[in-house]
Every structure is written in structure tokens, then in C-alpha cells.
Protein backbone atom coordinates (compact mmCIF):
# COMPACT_ATOMS: atom_id res chain seq x y z
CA UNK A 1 3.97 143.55 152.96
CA UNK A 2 4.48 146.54 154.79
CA UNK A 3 2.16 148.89 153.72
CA UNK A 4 0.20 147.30 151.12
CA UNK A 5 -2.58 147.05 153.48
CA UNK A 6 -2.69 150.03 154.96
CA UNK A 7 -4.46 152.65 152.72
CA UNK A 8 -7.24 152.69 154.60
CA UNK A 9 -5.21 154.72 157.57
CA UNK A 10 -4.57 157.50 154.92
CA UNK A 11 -7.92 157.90 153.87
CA UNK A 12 -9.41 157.51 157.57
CA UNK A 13 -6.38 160.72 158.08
CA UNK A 14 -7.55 162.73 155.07
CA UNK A 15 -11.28 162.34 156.22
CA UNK A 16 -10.36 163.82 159.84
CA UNK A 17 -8.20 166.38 158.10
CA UNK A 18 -11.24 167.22 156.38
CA UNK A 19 -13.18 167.32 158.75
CA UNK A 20 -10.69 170.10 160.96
CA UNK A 21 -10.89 172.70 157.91
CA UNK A 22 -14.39 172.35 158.12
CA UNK A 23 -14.33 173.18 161.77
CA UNK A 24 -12.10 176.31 160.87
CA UNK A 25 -14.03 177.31 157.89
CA UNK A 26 -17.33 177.55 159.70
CA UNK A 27 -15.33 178.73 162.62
CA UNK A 28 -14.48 182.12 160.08
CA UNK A 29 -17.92 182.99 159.66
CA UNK A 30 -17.48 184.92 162.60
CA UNK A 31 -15.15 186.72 161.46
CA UNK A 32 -14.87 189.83 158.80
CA UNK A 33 -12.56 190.74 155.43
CA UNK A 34 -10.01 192.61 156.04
CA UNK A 35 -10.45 196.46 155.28
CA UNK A 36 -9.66 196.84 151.29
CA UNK A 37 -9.44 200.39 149.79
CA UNK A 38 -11.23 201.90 153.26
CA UNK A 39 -14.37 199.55 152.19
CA UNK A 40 -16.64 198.73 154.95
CA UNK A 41 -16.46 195.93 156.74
CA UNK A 42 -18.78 193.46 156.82
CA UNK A 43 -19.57 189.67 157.67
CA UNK A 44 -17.52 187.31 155.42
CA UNK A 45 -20.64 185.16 154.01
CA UNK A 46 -19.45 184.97 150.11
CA UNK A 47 -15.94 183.72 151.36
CA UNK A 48 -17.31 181.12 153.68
CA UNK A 49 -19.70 179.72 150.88
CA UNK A 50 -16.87 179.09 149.10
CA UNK A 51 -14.93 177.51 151.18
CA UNK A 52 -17.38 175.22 152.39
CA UNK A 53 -17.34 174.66 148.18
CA UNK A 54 -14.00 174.21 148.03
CA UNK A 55 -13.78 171.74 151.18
CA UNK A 56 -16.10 169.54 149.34
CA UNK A 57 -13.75 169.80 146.29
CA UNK A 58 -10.78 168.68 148.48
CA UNK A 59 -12.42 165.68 150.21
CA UNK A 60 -13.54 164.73 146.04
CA UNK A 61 -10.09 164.89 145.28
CA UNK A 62 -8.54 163.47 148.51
CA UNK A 63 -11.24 160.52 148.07
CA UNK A 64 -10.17 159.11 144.97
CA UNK A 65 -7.95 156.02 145.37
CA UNK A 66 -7.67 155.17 141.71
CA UNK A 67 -7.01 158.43 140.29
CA UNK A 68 -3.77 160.05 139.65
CA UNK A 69 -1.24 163.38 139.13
CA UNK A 70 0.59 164.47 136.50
CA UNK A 71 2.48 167.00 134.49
CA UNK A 72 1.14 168.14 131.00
CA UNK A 73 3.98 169.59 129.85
CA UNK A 74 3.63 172.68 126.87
CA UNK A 75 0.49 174.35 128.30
CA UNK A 76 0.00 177.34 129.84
CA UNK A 77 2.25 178.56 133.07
CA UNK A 78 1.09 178.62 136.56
CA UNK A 79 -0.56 181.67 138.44
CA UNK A 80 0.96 184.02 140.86
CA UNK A 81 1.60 182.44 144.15
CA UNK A 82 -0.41 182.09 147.58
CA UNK A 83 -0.32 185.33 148.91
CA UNK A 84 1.41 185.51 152.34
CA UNK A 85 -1.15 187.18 154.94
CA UNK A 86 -0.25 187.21 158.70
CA UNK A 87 -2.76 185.88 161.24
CA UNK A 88 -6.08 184.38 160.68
CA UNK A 89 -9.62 184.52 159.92
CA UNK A 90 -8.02 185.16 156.01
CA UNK A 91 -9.98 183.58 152.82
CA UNK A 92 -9.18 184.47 149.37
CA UNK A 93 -10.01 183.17 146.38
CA UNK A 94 -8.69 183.70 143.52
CA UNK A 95 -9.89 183.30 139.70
CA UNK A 96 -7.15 182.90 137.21
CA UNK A 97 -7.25 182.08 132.82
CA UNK A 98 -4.84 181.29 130.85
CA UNK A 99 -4.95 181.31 126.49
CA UNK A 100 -1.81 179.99 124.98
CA UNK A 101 -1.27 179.35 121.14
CA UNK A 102 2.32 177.09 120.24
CA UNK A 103 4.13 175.33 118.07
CA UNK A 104 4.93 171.40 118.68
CA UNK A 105 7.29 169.91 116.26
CA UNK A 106 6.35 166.50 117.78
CA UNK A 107 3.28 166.04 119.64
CA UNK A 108 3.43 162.21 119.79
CA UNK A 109 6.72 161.97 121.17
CA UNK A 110 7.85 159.69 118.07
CA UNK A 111 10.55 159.33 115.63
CA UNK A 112 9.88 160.65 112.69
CA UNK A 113 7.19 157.90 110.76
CA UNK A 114 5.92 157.97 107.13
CA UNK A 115 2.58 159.43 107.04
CA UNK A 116 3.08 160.58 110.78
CA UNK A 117 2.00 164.28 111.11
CA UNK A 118 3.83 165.18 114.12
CA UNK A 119 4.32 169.02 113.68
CA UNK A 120 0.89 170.87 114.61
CA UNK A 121 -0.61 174.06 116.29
CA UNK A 122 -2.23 173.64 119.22
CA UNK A 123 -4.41 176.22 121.42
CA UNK A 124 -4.53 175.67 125.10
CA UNK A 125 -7.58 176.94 127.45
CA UNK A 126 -6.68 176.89 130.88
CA UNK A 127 -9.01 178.29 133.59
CA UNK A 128 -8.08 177.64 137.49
CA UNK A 129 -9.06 178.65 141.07
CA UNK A 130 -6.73 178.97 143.63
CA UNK A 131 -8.20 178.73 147.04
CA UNK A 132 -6.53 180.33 149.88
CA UNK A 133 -7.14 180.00 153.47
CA UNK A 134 -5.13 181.30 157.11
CA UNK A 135 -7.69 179.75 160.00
CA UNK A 136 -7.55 179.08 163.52
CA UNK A 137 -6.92 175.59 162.82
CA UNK A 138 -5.68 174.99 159.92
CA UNK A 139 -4.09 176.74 156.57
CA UNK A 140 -4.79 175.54 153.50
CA UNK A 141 -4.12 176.51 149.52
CA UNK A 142 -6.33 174.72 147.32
CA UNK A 143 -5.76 174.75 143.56
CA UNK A 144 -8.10 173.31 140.53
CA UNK A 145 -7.19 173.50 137.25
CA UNK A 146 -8.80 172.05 134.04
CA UNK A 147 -7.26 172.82 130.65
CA UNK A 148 -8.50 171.85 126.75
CA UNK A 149 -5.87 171.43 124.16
CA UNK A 150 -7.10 172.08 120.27
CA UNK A 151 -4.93 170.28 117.43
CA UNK A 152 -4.97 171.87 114.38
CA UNK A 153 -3.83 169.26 112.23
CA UNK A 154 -4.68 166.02 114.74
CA UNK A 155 -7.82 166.88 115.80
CA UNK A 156 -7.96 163.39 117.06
CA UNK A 157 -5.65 164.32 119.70
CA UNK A 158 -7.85 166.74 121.09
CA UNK A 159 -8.53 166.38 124.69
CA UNK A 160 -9.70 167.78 128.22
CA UNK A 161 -7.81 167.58 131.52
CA UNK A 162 -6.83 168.41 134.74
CA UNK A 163 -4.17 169.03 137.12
CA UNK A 164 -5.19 170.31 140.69
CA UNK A 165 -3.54 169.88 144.35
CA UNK A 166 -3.97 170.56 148.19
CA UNK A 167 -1.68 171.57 150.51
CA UNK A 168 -3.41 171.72 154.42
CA UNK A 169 -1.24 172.85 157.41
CA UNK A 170 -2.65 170.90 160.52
CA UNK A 171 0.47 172.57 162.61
CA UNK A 172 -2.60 175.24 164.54
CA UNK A 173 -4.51 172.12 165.62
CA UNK A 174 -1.85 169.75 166.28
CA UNK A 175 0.08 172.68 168.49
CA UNK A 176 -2.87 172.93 170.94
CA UNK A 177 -2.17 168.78 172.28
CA UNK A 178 1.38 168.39 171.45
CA UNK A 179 3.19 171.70 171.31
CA UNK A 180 6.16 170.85 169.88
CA UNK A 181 4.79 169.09 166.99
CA UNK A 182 3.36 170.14 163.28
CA UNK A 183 1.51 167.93 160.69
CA UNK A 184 1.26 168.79 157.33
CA UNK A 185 -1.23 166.65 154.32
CA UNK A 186 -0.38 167.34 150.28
CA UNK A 187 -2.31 165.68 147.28
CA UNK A 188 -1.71 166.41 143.97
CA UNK A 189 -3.85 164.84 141.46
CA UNK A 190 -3.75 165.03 137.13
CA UNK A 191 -5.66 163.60 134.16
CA UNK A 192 -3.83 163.86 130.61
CA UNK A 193 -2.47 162.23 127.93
CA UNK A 194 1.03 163.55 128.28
CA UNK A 195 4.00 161.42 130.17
CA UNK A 196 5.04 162.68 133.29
CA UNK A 197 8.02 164.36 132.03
CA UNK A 198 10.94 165.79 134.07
CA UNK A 199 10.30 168.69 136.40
CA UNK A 200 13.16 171.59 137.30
CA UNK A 201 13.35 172.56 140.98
CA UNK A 202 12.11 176.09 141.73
CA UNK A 203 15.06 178.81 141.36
CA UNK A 204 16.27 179.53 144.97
CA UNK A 205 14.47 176.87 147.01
CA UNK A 206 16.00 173.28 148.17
CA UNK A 207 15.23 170.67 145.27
CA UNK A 208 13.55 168.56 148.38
CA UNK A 209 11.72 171.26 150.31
CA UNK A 210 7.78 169.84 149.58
CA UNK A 211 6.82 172.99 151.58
CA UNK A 212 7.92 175.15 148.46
CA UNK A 213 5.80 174.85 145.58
CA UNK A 214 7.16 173.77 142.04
CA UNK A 215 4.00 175.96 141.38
CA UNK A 216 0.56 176.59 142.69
CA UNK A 217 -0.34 172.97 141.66
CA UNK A 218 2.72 170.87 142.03
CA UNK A 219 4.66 170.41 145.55
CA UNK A 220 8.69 170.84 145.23
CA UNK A 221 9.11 167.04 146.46
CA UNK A 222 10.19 164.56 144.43
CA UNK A 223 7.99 162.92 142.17
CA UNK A 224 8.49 159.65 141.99
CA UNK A 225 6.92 159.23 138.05
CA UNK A 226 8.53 162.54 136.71
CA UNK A 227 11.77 160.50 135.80
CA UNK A 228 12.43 162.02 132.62
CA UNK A 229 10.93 158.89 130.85
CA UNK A 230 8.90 159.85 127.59
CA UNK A 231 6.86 157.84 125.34
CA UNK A 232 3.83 157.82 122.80
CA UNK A 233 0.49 159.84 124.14
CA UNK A 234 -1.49 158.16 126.25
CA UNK A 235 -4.12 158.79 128.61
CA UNK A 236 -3.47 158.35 132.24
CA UNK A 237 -4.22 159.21 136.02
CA UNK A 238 -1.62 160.05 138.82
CA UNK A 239 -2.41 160.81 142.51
CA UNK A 240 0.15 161.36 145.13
CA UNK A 241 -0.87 161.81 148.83
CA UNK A 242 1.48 162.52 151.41
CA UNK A 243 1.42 162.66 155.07
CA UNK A 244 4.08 164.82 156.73
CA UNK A 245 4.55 164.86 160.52
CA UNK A 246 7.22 166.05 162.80
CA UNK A 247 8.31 166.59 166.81
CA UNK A 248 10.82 168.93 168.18
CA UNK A 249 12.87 167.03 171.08
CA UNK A 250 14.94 170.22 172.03
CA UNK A 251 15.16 173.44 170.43
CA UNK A 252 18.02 172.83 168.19
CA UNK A 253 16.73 168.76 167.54
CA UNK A 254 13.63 167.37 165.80
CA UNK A 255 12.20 164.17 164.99
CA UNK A 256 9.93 164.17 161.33
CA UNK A 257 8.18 161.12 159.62
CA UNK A 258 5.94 160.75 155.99
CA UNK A 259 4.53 158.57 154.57
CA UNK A 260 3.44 158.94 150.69
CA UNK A 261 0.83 156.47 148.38
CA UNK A 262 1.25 157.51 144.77
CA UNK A 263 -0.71 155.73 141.96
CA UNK A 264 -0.25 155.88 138.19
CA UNK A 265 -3.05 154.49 135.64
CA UNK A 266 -3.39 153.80 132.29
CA UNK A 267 -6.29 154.04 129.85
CA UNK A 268 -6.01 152.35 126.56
CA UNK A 269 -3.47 150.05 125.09
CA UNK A 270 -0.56 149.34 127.30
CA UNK A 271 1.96 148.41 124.80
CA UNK A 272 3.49 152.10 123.25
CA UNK A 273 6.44 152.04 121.26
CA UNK A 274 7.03 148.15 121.77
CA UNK A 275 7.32 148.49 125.60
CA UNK A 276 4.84 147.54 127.90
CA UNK A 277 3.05 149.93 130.04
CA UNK A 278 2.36 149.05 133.87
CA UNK A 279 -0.17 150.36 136.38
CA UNK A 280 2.12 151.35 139.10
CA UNK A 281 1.23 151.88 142.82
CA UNK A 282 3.87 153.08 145.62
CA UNK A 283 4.17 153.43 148.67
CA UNK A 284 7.07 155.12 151.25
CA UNK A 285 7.90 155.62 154.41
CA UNK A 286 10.60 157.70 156.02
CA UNK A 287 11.80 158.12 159.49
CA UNK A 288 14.42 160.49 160.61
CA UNK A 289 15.86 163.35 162.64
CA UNK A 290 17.16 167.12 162.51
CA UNK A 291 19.87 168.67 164.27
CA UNK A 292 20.90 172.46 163.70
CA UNK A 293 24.93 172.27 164.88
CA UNK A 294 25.02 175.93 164.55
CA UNK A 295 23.76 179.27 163.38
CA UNK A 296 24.97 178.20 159.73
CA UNK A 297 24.98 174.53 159.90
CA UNK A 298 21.96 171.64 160.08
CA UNK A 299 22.57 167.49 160.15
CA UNK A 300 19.82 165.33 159.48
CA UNK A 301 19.87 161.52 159.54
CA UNK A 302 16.61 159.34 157.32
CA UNK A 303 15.44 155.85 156.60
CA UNK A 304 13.29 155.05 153.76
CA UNK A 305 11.46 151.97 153.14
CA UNK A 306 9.66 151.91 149.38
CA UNK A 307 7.37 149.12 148.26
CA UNK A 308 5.67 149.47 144.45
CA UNK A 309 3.39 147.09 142.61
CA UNK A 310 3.15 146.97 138.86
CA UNK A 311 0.28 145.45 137.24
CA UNK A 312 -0.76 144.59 134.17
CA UNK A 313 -3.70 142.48 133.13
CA UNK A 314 -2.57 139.29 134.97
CA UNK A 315 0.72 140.00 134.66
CA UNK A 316 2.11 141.80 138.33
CA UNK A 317 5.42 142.60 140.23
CA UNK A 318 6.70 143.99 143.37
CA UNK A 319 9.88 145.45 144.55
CA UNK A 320 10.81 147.27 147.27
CA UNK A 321 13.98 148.76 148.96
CA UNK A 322 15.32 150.13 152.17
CA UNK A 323 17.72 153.22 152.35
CA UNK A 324 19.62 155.29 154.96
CA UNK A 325 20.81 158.35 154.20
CA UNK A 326 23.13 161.63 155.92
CA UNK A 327 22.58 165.11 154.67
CA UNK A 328 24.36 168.15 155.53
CA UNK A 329 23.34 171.60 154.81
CA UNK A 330 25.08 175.24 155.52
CA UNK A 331 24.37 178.87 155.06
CA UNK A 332 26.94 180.06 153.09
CA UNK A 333 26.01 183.76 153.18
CA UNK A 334 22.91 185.69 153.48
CA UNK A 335 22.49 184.97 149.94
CA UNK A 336 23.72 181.69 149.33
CA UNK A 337 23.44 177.84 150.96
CA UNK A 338 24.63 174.63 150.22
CA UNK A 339 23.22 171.08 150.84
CA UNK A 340 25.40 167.31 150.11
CA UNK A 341 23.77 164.06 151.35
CA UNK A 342 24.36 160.26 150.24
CA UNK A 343 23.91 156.64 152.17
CA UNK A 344 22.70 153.18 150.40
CA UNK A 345 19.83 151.52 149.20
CA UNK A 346 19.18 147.67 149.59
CA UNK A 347 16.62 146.68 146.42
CA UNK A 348 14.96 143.55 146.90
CA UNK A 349 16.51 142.12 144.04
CA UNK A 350 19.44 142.02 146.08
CA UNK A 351 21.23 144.53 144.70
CA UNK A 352 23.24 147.34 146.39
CA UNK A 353 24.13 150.88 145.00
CA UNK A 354 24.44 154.19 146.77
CA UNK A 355 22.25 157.39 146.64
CA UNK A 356 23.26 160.87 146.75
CA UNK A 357 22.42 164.78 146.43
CA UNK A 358 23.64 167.95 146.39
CA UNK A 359 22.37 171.50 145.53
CA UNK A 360 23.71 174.97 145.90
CA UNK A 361 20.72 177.61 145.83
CA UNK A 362 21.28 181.68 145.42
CA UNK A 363 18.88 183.83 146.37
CA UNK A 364 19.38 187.84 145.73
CA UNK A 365 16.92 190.65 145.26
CA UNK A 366 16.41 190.29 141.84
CA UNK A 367 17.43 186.91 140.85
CA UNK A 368 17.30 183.44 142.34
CA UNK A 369 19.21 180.10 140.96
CA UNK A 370 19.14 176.25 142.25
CA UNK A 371 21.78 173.81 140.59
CA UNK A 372 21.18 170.16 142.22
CA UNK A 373 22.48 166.31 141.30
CA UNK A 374 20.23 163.78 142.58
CA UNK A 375 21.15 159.94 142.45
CA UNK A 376 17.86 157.83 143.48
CA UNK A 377 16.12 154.64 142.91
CA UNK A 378 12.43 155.05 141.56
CA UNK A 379 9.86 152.48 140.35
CA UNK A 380 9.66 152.02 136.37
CA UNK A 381 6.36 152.16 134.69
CA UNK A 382 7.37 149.99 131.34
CA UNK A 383 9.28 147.07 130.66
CA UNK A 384 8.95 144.16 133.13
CA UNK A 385 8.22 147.22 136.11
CA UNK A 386 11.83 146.36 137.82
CA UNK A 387 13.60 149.83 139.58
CA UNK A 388 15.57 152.52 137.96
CA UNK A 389 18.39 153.81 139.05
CA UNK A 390 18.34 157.51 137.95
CA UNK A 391 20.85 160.35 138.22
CA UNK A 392 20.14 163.66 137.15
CA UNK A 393 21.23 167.10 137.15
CA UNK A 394 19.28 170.31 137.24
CA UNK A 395 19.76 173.99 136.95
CA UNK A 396 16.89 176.60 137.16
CA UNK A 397 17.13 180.58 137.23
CA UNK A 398 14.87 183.66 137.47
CA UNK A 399 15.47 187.30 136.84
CA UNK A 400 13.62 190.50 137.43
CA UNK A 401 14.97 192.35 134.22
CA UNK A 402 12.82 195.30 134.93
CA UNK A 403 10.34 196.12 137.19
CA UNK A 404 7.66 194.27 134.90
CA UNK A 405 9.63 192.08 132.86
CA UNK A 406 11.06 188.45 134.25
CA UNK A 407 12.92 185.86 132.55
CA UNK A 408 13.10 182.32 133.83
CA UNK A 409 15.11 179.06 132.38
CA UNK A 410 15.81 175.64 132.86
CA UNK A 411 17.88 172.71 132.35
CA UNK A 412 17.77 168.97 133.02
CA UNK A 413 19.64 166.19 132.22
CA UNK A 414 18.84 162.10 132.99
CA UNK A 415 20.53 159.19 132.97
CA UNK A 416 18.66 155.92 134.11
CA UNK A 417 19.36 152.31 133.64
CA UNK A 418 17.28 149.44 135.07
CA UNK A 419 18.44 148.54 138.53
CA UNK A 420 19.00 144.34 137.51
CA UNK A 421 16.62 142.05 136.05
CA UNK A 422 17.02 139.98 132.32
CA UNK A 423 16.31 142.88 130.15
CA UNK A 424 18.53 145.88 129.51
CA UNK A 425 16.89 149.57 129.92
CA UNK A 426 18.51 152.50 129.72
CA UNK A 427 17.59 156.19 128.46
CA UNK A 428 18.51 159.73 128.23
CA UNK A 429 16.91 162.69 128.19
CA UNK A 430 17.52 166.21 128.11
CA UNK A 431 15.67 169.16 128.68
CA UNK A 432 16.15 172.77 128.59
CA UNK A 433 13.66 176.22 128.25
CA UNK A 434 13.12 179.44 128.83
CA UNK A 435 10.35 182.06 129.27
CA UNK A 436 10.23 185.46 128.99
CA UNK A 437 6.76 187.17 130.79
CA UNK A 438 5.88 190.89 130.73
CA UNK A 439 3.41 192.00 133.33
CA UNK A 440 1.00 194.76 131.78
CA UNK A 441 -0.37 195.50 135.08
CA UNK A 442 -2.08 193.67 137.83
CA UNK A 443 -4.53 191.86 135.85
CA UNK A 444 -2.72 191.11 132.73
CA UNK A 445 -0.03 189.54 131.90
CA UNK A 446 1.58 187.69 128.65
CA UNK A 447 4.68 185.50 128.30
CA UNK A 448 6.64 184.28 125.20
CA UNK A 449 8.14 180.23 126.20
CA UNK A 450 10.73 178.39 124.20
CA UNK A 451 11.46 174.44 125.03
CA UNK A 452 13.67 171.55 123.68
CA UNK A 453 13.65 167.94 124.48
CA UNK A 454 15.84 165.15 123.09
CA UNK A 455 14.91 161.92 124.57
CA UNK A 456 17.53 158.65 123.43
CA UNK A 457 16.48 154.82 125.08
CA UNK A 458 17.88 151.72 124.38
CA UNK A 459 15.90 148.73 125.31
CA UNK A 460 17.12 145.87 124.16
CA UNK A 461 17.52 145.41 120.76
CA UNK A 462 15.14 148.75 120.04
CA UNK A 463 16.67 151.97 120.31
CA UNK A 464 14.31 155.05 120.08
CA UNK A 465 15.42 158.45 119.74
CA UNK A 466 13.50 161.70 119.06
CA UNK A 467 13.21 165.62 119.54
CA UNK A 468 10.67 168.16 120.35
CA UNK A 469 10.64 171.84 119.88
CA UNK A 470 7.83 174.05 121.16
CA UNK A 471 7.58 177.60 120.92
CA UNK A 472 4.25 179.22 122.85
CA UNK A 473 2.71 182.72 122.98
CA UNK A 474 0.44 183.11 126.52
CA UNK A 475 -2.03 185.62 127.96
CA UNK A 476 -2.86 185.51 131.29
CA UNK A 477 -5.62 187.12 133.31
CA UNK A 478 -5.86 186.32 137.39
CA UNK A 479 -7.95 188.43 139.48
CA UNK A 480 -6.37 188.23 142.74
């Protein structure tokens, strides 16, 4: 197949990738911190230590090929963002804790059972690190995150995990050969024993930007597990790596290429809720072009190929698809753009359907919104592992009420249905939230989180519907 046997060239990329932040990093031992509160100056030792730390932390979490990503929804929210500092020789690191206390009306993700205690308490511990870094050669934002869930009433369902991520901007290095081109590398990596859940687009950013961050820990691009499908707890591993390169041809036309390995795993049983649970690896590639038509207007032309393998015990399968795709996007006003897209997708099941996406995104000085439809084919994790065809619809929103008060809520809605094969699949879910936060000052801050989920599938002849509320006090410390 295509790529199945090319892994190798990602790793041997990550490893040089590596191997040009550690170039940088030693490189900014010559330099000093910036001037803070008319401090003196002096050489930037601590800083370098840890990033030389956190360097061996990325090529640890670039380095695992059986490892995984994922969300774990209901814990505590993520930390400010990057800060944005101009030029280089910058290193920042940045401490961060979060305590959170809710309420889960259902923390298996089950019907209601006899003798099933699914309401419970549950206090969240959440320390994380973000890792922040302008260079010479290379920019990069490291995040690591580790969290421990307490269960008042299913202690047995206590657990540790951990979500962290990399994002590493090769465009200073790659600039000095090739002018005209950039190179970007993301990973993303999780252990829990949640399902991957659905994820909202960021308020004001394009649903498909993967230089935006969902937050600190999770790129905006799509995630090809985070499908809305939910079912009973159990422990697993997701890694994502993706490649990102592109070439200007003229200064209104660009070439850009990826290519992405994402890996789920399963620990435990891998029958839940009378489906069947497959290890899932997959793999795309994409190939396309950019055109800005005008001062409000950009074109841009892709090709996909996807190829996933689904395995369980001796039990495997493979699909993989082909898709072409036109987007359009425009600047409405300073404060408002637009983006439509569509094409087809060949699966190799022989089967035929079209794709398609649009999002409008609002952007003013004190609130931000994105509303976006996405119709895609994605791999399936359960059942006999054959595609999904998913469509979905999103809204998310932010507000500065006051100067230290914000408000921020969601909505999703998905509709999949298996893509062919012998056995029907389809499911529903729906999910919708919002937080309130209060900043006490620039230290401190606590946030009060409401969530809903009603999740509907049919497989078959079993039908499984459920609901989850969850209501969650937080206080957050960061020390940036």
C-alpha cells in the first residue's frame, strides 16, 4: 500500500527536526532575557536548561509509535495561550495548575442499568507546563499535561493521564535553502479512559486552520477519532503526527503538502456495549495549491489519499479512499469571512459520495464566533472497522463581558452512518456547553462549566441511547 511502509520517513523527519531545535536551543545560550521590571540582564542559563529538558521531552513523545492522543472530556480547561513575542532568542516557560470539583450524571457513558451507579463526584488535578520558544531556527510551543481524576462513589474508576502536544515551526531553517518555502511538524499525544468525543472549533478561527490551536494542547485540524462516537470507559492511547510543508510559486500562488500517521489503541476488553473495539492506524496524504484572486478572495484546489488499518486480535481490515476537493474563501469585512468547499471521495469499497464544508467566522473586539458544516469520510473504530460518513455542524462563541469576566459556549451536532458494508451503523450525538471564567488577577483565575450530551446509535438490532450532564467548579493558577 501506499504508505503503510513508510513510517520510518516520519520518524527519520522528527529525529532531524529534533535535532534543529537543539541547534537553536544551544544556539540561545548566547543570548540574554529580555529586560523585565528594569531587572538586570543576565545570561539565560535557567531557560536553556530547560529547554534542553524539554527537547528531550519532545523527542520522548515524538518517539513513540504505539502511543496515542486524545480528548478527556469534563476536566479542567486549558491555560492561557502562547504568548506572542517578536524576534528571537525568546524562552519562556510557563507553570500552570488546575483543581476542578463536578458533577457527572453518567460517568460510564451507559443507559441507565440496575445496580449501575452512574451519578458521582469527581475531583480533577491537573498540573501542566507550557514550553515556549522564538529561535533562530526554529519556534516551538511545547505543552505537557498530566491530570488524576478521584471518584467518589467508583473509586474503581479512578485513574491517571495525560494529554500533551508539540507544535515546531521549521519555516527559519527551511527559509535559509529554499526561500519561498515553510515546514511546519505537530504531535499531539493522550492517555485516558475517556472516548475521543467531539471537539468545537475555536470561536473566530477557520474550523481547518491546524496553525490555530483548539487549545494549548490540541491543534485546530481535524481529528480524525473525535467523531462524536461515545461508548463505555475504556483505556486507550492516541498519537497524531503531522508533517506540514509548503512552496510559494509567485506571490499571490502556493503549492502545500502533509502528510499525517494517527494511531488509536486499546487496553482491556475490546468488546463495550456489544460492539467490537478496533486498534486503528491511519495514514493521509494531501497535495494541493493556493491562489489569492484578490485582496478579499483565496482559491485553493487538494487531493487526499487516506489508507487505515483496523486490527483486532487476528481479526484485520483496510480501507482507503481518494478525494479532490475546491474551496473558496472571502473577507467579508474587517470583521467577518466566509469559507464553502466540496469535491468527491472514491472509498475502496467502491462507493462514491461527496464531501463538503463551510464556515462563517466573526471576529470583533470583544467577541468572536465560528459556525461550520463539515461532510467527511473518517475511519470507524467499532463494528467490522468499515468508513463513516459523518456530517456535522458546529457553533462556538466567546465574550469579554467585562474586563475580567468571559463567557464561552458551544454546540455540536453528528450524524454518521457506515459508508457500505453488511452491517448497519448509524448514531447521533449532540453536544452543547458553556463556561463562565472570572479572572481575579494575573495569577488566579476560577471558572464555573455546564455540559450536556445525548448520544442515540443504532447498530443493528441494538439501539443505545443515553445522556450526560456535568456541572464543574475550577481554580486555576498559571504563572506566566
Amino acid at each position: 500500500m501506499l504508505f503503510r511502509k513508510r513510517t520510518g520517513y516520519l520518524v527519520g523527519l522528527v529525529h532531524l527536526v529534533c535535532f534543529v531545535y537543539l541547534v537553536d536551543l544551544v544556539h540561545l545560550m548566547s543570548f540574554r532575557q529580555p529586560n523585565k521590571l528594569n531587572k538586570p540582564n543576565r545570561p539565560n542559563e535557567q531557560a536553556c536548561l530547560a529547554g534542553l529538558f524539554s527537547l528531550l521531552l519532545v523527542v520522548l513523545i515524538l518517539g513513540i509509535a504505539g502511543t496515542a492522543h486524545a480528548q478527556f472530556g469534563g476536566s479542567c480547561r486549558a491555560s492561557a495561550p502562547p504568548s506572542r513575542v517578536p524576534g528571537t532568542g525568546f524562552f519562556e516557560v510557563v507553570p500552570s495548575i488546575c483543581v476542578a470539583e463536578r458533577y457527572d450524571s453518567n460517568v460510564y457513558f451507559r443507559p441507565a442499568t440496575p445496580g449501575l451507579q452512574r451519578e458521582d463526584f469527581v475531583t480533577t488535578v491537573n498540573p501542566r507546563v507550557r514550553i515556549n520558544h522564538n529561535g533562530e531556527y526554529a519556534s516551538a510551543v511545547l505543552n505537557l499535561s498530566g491530570f488524576n481524576e478521584t471518584y467518589a462513589n467508583n473509586s474503581n474508576l479512578n485513574f491517571f493521564g495525560t494529554r500533551d502536544s508539540v507544535l515546531i515551526n521549521l519555516d527559519n531553517s527551511i527559509k535559509r535553502w529554499f526561500p519561498r518555502a515553510g515546514l511546519r511538524v505537530m504531535d499531539s499525544f493522550s492517555y485516558s479512559q475517556l472516548p475521543p468525543g467531539l471537539v468545537a472549533p475555536v470561536a473566530g478561527a477557520s474550523p481547518g486552520d491546524p496553525s490555530i490551536p483548539q487549545d494549548p494542547n490540541l491543534p485546530n485540524s481535524e481529528d480524525v477519532f473525535a467523531q462524536g462516537l461515545l461508548f463505555e470507559r475504556r483505556k486507550n492511547l492516541i498519537n497524531t503526527g503531522t508533517i506540514m510543508a509548503s512552496y510559494d510559486t509567485t506571490a499571490t500562488t502556493s503549492l502545500n503538502a502533509s502528510y499525517t500517521y494517527s494511531i488509536l489503541r486499546f487496553q482491556g476488553s475490546p468488546t463495550t456495549q456489544g460492539l467490537s473495539l478496533f486498534n486503528t492506524t491511519s495514514q493521509t496524504g494531501t497535495f494541493g495549491g493556493t491562489a489569492r484572486l484578490s485582496d478579499l478572495d483565496t482559491m485553493n484546489v487538494r487531493y487526499a489519499h487516506m489508507e487505515t488499518d483496523f486490527m483486532r486480535g487476528a481479526t484485520s481490515s483496510f480501507f482507503k479512499s481518494d478525494s479532490a476537493t475546491i474551496g473558496w474563501s472571502r473577507l467579508l469585512s474587517p470583521n467577518l469571512s466566509a469559507q464553502v468547499g466540496g469535491g468527491g471521495v472514491l472509498i475502496s469499497t467502491g462507493r462514491t459520495t461527496y464531501l463538503a464544508n463551510a464556515a462563517l467566522m466573526m471576529n470583533f473586539t470583544n467577541n468572536s464566533a465560528t459556525v461550520s458544516y463539515v461532510r467527511s469520510v473518517v475511519p470507524s473504530f467499532v463494528g467490522a472497522g468499515e468508513p463513516l460518513i459523518s456530517d456535522r455542524l458546529s457553533l462556538s462563541a466567546t465574550h469579554m463581558v467585562a474586563r475580567q469576566w468571559q463567557l464561552a459556549e458551544s454546540v455540536s451536532y453528528v450524524h454518521t452512518s457506515r459508508a457500505g458494508g453488511n452491517n448497519a451503523l448509524t448514531y447521533d450525538a449532540f453536544i452543547a456547553g458553556g463556561d463562565i471564567r472570572y479572572w481575579m488577577n494575573s495569577i488566579w483565575a476560577t471558572s464555573l462549566s455546564y455540559n450536556y450530551t445525548k448520544f442515540t446509535r443504532e447498530s443493528g438490532s441494538v439501539n443505545t441511547d443515553f445522556d450526560r450532564h456535568v456541572i464543574m467548579l475550577s481554580v486555576i493558577a498559571s504563572w506566566g
